[in-house]
C-alpha atoms as a PDB file:
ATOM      1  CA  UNK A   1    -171.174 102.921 -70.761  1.00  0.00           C
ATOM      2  CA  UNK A   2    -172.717 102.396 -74.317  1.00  0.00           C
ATOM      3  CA  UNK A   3    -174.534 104.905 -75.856  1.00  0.00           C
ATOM      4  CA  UNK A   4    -178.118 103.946 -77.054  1.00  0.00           C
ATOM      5  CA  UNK A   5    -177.672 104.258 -80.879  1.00  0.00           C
ATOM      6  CA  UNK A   6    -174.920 101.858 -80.154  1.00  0.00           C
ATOM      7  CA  UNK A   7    -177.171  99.143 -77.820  1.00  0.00           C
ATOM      8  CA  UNK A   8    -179.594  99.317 -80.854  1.00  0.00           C
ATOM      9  CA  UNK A   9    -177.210  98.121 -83.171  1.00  0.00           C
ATOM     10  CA  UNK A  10    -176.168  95.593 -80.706  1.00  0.00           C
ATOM     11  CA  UNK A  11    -179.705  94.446 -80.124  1.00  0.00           C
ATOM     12  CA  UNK A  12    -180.198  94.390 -83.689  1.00  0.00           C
ATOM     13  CA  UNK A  13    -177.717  92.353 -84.708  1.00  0.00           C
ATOM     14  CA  UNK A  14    -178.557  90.072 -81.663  1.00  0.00           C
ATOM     15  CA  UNK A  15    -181.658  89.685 -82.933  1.00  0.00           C
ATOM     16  CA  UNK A  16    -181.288  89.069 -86.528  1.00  0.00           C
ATOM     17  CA  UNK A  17    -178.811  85.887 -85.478  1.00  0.00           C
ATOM     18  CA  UNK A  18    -181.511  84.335 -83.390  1.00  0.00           C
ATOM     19  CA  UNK A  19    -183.741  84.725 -86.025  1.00  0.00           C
ATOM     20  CA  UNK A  20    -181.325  83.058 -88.331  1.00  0.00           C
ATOM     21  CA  UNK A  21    -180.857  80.204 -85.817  1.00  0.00           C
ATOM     22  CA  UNK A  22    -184.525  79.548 -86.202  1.00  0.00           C
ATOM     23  CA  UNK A  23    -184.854  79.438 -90.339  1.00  0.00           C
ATOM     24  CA  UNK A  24    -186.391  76.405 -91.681  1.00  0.00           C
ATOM     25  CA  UNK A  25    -183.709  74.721 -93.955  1.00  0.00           C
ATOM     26  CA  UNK A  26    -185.422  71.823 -96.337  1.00  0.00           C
ATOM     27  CA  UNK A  27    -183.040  69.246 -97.799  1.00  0.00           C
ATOM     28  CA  UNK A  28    -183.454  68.309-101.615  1.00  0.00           C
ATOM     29  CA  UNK A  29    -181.887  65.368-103.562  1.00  0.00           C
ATOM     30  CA  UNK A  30    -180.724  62.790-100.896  1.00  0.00           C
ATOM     31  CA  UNK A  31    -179.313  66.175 -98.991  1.00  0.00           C
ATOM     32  CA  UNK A  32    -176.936  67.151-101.851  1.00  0.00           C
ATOM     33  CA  UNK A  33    -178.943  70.248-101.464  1.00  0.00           C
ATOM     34  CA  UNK A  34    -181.159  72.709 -99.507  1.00  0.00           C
ATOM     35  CA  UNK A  35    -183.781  75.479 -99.946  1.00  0.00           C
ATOM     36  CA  UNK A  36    -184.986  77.904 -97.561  1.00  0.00           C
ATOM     37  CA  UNK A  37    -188.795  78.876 -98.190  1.00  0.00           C
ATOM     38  CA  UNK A  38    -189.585  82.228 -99.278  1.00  0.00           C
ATOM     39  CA  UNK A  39    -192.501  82.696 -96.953  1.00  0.00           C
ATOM     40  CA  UNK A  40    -190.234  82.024 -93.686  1.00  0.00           C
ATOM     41  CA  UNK A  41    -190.964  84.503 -91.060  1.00  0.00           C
ATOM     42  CA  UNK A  42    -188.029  84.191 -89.637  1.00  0.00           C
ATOM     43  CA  UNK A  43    -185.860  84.555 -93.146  1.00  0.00           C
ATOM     44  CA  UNK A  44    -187.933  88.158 -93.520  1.00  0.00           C
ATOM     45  CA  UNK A  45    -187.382  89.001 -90.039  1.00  0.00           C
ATOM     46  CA  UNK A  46    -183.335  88.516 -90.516  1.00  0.00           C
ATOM     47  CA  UNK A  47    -183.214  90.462 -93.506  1.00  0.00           C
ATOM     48  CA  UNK A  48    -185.251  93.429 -92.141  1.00  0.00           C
ATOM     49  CA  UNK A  49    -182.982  94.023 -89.094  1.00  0.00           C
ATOM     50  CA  UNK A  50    -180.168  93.815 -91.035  1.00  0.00           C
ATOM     51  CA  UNK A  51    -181.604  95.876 -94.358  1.00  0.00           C
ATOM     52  CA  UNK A  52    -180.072  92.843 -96.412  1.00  0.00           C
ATOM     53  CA  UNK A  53    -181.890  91.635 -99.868  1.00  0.00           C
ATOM     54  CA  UNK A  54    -184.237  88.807 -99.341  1.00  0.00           C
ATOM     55  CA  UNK A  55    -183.744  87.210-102.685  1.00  0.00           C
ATOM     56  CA  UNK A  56    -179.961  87.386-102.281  1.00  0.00           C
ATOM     57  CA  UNK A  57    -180.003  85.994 -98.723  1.00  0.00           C
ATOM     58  CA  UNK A  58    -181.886  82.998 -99.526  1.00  0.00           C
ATOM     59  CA  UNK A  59    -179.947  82.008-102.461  1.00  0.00           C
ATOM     60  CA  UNK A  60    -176.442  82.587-100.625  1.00  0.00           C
ATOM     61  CA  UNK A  61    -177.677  80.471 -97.059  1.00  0.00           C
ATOM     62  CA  UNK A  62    -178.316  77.632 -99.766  1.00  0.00           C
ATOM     63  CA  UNK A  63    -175.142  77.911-101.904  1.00  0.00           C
ATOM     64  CA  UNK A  64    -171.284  77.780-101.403  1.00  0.00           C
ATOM     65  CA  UNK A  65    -168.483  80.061-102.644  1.00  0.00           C
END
């Protein structure tokens, strides 16, 4: 009872999360920090199904506010 544009969405979203499960996060200084590699598949993957700046993404999965 879902229309197809919706079940995209869906499956897009879906998607995206398990991609984001599956990011490489590196720890730096004794794990008072992280980075998240530029180059990570899966990092570009999440941002394209969601249409969400790369740059921004990988500073914000990295930093609190």
């Amino acid at each position: 009872g879902v229309k197809e544009s919706h079940q995209t969405t869906i499956f897009r979203i879906i998607a995206a999360i398990l991609h984001l499960g599956n990011l490489e996060i590196q720890a730096e200084r004794d794990g008072d920090a992280c980075s998240v590699s530029s180059k990570d598949e899966h990092l570009n993957n999440f941002c394209g199904l969601l249409g969400v700046e790369h740059s921004q993404m990988q500073h914000w999965l990295c930093h609190r506010k």
